[in-house]
Protein backbone atom coordinates (compact mmCIF):
# COMPACT_ATOMS: atom_id res chain seq x y z
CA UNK A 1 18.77 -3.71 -7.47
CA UNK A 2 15.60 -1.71 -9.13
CA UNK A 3 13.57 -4.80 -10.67
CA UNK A 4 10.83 -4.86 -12.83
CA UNK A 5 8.84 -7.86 -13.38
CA UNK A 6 6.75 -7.86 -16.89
CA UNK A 7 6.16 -11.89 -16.86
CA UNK A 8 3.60 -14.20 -14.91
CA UNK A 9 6.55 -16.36 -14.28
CA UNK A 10 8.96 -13.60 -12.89
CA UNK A 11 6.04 -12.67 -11.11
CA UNK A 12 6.30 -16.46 -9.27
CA UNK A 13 9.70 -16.10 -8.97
CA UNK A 14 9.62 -12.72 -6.74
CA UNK A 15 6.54 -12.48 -5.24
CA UNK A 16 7.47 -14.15 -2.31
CA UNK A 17 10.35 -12.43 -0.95
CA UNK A 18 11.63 -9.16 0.69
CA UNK A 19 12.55 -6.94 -2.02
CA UNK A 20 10.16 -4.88 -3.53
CA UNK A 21 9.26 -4.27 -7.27
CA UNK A 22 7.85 -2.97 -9.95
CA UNK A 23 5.48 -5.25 -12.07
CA UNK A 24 5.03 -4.02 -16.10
CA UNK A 25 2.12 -3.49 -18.31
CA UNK A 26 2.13 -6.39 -19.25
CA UNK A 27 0.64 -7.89 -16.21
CA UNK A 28 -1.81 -5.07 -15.16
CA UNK A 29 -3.44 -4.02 -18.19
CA UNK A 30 -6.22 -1.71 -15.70
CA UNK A 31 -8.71 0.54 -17.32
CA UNK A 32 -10.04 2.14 -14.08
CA UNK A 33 -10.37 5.93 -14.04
CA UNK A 34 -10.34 7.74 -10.35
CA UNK A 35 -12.72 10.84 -10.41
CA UNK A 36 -10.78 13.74 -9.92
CA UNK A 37 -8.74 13.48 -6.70
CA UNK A 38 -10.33 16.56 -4.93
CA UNK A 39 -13.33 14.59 -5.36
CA UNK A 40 -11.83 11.53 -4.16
CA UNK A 41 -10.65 13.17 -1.25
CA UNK A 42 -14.03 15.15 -0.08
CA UNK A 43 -15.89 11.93 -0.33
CA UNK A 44 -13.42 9.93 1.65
CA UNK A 45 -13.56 12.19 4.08
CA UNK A 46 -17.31 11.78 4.96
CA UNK A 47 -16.72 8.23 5.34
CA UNK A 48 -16.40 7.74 9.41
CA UNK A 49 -14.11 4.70 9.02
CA UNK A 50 -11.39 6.30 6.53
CA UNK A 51 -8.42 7.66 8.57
CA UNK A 52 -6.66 10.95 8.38
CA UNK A 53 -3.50 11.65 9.53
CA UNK A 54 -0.82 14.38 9.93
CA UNK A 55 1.27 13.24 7.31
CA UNK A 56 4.45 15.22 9.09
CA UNK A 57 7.19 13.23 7.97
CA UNK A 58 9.77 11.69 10.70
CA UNK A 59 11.26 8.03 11.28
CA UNK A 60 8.59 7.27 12.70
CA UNK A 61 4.91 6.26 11.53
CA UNK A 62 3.05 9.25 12.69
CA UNK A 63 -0.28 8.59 14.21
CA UNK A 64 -1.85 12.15 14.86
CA UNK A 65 -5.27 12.24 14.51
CA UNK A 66 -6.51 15.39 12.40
CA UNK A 67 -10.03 14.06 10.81
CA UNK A 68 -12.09 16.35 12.97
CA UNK A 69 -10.37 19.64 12.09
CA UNK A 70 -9.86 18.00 8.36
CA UNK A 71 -13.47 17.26 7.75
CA UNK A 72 -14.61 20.90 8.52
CA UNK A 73 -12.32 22.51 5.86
CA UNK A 74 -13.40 23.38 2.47
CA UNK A 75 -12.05 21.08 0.08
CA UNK A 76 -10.42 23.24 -1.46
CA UNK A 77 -8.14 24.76 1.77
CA UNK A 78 -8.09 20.99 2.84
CA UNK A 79 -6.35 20.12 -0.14
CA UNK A 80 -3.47 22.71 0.91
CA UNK A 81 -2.80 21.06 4.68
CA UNK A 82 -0.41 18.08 5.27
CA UNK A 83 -2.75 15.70 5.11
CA UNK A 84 -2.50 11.45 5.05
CA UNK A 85 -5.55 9.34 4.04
CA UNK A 86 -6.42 5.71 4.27
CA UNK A 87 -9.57 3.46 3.91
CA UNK A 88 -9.16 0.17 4.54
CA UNK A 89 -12.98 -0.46 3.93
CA UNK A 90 -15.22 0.33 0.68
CA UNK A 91 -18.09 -1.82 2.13
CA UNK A 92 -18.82 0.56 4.76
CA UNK A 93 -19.68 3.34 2.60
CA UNK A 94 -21.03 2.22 -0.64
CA UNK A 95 -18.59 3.21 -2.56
CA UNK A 96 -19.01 0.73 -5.26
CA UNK A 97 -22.62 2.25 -5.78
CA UNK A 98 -23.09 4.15 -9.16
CA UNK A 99 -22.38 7.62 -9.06
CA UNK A 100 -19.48 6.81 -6.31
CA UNK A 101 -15.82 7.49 -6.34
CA UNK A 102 -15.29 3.80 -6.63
CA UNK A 103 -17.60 2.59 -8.94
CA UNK A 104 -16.44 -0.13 -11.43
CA UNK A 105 -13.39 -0.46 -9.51
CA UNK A 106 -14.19 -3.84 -8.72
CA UNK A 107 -15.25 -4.81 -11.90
CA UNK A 108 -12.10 -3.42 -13.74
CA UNK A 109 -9.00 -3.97 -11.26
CA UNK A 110 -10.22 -6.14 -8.39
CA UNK A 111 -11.99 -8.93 -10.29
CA UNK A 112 -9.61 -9.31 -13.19
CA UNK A 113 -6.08 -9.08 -10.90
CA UNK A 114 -7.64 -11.96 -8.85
CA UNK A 115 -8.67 -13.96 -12.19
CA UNK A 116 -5.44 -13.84 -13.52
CA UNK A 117 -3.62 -14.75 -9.74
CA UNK A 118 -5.92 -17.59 -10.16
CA UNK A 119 -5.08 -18.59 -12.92
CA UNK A 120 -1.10 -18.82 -12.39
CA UNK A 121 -1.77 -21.19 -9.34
CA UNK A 122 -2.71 -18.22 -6.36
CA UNK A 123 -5.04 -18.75 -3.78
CA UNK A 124 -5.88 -16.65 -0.76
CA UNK A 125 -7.71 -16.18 1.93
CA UNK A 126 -8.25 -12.32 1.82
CA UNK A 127 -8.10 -9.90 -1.40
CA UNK A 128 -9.31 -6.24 -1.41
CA UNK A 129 -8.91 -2.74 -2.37
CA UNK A 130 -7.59 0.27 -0.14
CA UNK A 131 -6.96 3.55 -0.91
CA UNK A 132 -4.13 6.00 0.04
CA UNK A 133 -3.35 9.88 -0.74
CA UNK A 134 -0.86 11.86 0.77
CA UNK A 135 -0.98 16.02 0.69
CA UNK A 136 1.71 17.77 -0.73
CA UNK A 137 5.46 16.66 0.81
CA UNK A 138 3.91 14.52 2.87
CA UNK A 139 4.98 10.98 4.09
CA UNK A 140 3.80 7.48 5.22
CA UNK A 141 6.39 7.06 7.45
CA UNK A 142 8.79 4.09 8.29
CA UNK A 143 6.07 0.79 8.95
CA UNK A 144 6.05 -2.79 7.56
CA UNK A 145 2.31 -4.32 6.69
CA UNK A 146 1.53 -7.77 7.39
CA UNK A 147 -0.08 -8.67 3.81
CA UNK A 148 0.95 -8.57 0.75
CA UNK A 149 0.04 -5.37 -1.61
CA UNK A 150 -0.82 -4.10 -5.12
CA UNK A 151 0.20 -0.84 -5.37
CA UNK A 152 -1.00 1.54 -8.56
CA UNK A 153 -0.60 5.03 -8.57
CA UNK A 154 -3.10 7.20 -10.05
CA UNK A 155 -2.30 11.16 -9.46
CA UNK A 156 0.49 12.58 -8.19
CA UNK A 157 3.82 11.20 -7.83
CA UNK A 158 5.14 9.13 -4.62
CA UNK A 159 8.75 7.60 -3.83
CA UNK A 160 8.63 4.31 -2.25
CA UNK A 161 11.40 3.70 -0.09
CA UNK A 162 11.67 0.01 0.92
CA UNK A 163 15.56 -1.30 1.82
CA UNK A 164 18.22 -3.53 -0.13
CA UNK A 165 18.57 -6.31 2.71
CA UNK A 166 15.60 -6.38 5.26
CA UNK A 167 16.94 -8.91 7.62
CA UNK A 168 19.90 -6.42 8.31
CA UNK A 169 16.97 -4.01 9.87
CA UNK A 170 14.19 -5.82 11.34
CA UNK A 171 13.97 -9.17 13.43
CA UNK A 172 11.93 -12.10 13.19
CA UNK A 173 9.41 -10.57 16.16
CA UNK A 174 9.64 -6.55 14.58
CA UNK A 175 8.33 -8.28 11.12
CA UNK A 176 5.38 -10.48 12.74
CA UNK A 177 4.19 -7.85 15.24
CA UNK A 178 4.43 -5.45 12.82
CA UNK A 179 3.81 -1.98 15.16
CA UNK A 180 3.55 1.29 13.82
CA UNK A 181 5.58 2.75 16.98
CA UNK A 182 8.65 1.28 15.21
CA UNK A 183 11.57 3.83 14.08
CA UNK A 184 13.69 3.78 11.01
CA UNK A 185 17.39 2.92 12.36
CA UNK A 186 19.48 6.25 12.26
CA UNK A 187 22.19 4.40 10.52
CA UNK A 188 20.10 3.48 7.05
CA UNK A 189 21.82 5.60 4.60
CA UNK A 190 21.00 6.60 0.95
CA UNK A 191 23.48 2.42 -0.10
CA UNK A 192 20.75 0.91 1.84
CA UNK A 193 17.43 2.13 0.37
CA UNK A 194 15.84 0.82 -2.57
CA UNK A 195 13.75 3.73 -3.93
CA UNK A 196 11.17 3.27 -6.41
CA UNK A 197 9.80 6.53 -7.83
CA UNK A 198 6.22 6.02 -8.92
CA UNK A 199 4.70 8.12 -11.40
CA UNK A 200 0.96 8.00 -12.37
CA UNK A 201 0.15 4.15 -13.88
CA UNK A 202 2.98 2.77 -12.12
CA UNK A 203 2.48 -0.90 -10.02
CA UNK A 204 4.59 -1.87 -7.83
CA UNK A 205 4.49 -5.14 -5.66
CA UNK A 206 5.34 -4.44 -1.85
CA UNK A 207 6.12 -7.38 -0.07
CA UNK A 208 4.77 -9.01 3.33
CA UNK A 209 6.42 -7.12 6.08
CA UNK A 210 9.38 -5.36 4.38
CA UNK A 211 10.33 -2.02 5.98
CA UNK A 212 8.88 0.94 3.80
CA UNK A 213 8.52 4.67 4.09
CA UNK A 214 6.27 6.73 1.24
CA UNK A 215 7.49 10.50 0.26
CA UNK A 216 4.58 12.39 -1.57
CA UNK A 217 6.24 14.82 -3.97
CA UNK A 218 4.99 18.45 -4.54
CA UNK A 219 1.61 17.81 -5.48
CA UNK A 220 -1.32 15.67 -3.81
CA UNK A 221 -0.63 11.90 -4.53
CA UNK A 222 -2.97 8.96 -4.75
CA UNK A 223 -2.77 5.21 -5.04
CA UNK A 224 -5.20 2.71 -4.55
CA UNK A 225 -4.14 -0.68 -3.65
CA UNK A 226 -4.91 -4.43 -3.38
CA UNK A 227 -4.52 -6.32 0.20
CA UNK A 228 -4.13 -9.83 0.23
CA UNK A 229 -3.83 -12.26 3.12
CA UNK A 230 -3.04 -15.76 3.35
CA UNK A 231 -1.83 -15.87 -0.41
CA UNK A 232 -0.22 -18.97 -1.45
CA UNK A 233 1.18 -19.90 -4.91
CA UNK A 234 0.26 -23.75 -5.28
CA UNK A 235 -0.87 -24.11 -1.81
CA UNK A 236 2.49 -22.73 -0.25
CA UNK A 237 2.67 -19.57 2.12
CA UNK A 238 5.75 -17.42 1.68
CA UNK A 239 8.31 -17.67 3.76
CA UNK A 240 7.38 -14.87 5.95
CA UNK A 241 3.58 -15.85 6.43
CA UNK A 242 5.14 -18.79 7.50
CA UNK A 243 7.09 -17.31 10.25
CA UNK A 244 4.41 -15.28 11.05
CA UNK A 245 2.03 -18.74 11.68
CA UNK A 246 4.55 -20.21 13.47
CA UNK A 247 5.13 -17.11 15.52
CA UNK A 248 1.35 -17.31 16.52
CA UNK A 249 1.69 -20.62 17.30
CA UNK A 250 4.57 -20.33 19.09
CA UNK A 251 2.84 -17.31 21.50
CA UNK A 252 -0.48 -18.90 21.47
CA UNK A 253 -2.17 -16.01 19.28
């Protein structure tokens, strides 16, 4: 069930469903460059809004805080600890300025996905980048996300675990609350995943609140990543935005 999408009008065809995938070259032609990722990592780290986590992997998303004893490391022994990072907000740091980890990114990944989205007939009503890097053998742990994202890996090597039939593991509610607390069913066994194994350069679509897990391999792993809310492909939610409005409706959210 491993797909790879390497046309705008596959693309159209799978965006909006379940099943994860990976798109080809020939749709994400990116000539970003990360600094090295130690770098990455010690200036993320500085940033008060980025997150860091345990990374301890389990069956359930682990929430342990660890910035403050992470922060006063040197970079170098930090690198070594089980470590999970996330920033869900360049803005608040300047990282765009020149000289910054993220510099250009906008320019050369942001910008041109959202000019060629446009120009197949997407709209949205949020698009932006995040960034995530997992220590050694570390994991994002089971979790769905209520958006749409871009993945592209850029060092290291992650598996992305997502499953071959959703519905069979997660109700209507589990999909539009979307918790963290949730736990991967015991009885999901090695027929039900579908694992994608993403080596640096490698983009992978992961769809609006599928069931996922992330394994970092034996080195540190990082992939940056595009968010994007309320996207519609001529004017039309997918399905599971849908049920998520009508959900909200329904509760009076």
């Amino acid at each position: 069930m491993q797909k790879t999408v390497t046309t705008w009008p596959g693309f159209k065809q799978h965006w909006s469903g379940l099943l994860n995938f990976l798109i080809g070259p020939e749709l994400t032609r990116f000539d970003f460059e990360l600094p090295p990722v130690d770098q990455v990592v010690d200036e993320l780290r500085r940033c008060p809004v980025t997150q860091i986590l345990s990374g301890v992997k389990s069956a359930t998303f682990d929430q342990t805080d660890i910035s403050e004893s992470f922060r006063k490391l040197p970079i170098d022994q930090a690198m070594d600890q089980p470590f999970n990072i996330a920033n869900f907000n360049f803005e608040s740091s300047d990282f765009y300025a020149s000289g910054q980890v993220f510099y250009g990114l906008r320019e050369r990944w942001v910008e041109p996905w959202g000019r060629a989205l446009r120009s197949h007939g997407f709209t949205w009503k949020e698009c932006f980048p995040i960034v995530f890097i997992s220590g050694r053998n570390c994991a994002t742990n089971y979790h769905m996300d209520i958006s749409h994202v871009l993945l592209w890996q850029r060092y290291g090597r992650k598996i992305f675990n997502g499953l071959k039939d959703p519905d069979r593991w997660s109700t209507i509610e589990e999909r539009c609350r979307s918790e963290l607390n949730q736990t991967r069913p015991a009885e999901i066994t090695e027929d039900h995943i579908l694992r994608y194994e993403m080596q640096p350069g490698a983009v992978l679509w992961n769809a609006f609140t599928t069931p996922h897990w992330v394994d970092a391999a034996d080195e540190v792993a990082a992939s940056l990543g595009i968010v994007h809310r309320g996207l519609r492909l001529d004017g039309r939610l997918c399905p599971h935005e849908e049920e998520l409005v009508e959900y909200e409706r329904r509760i009076g959210a």
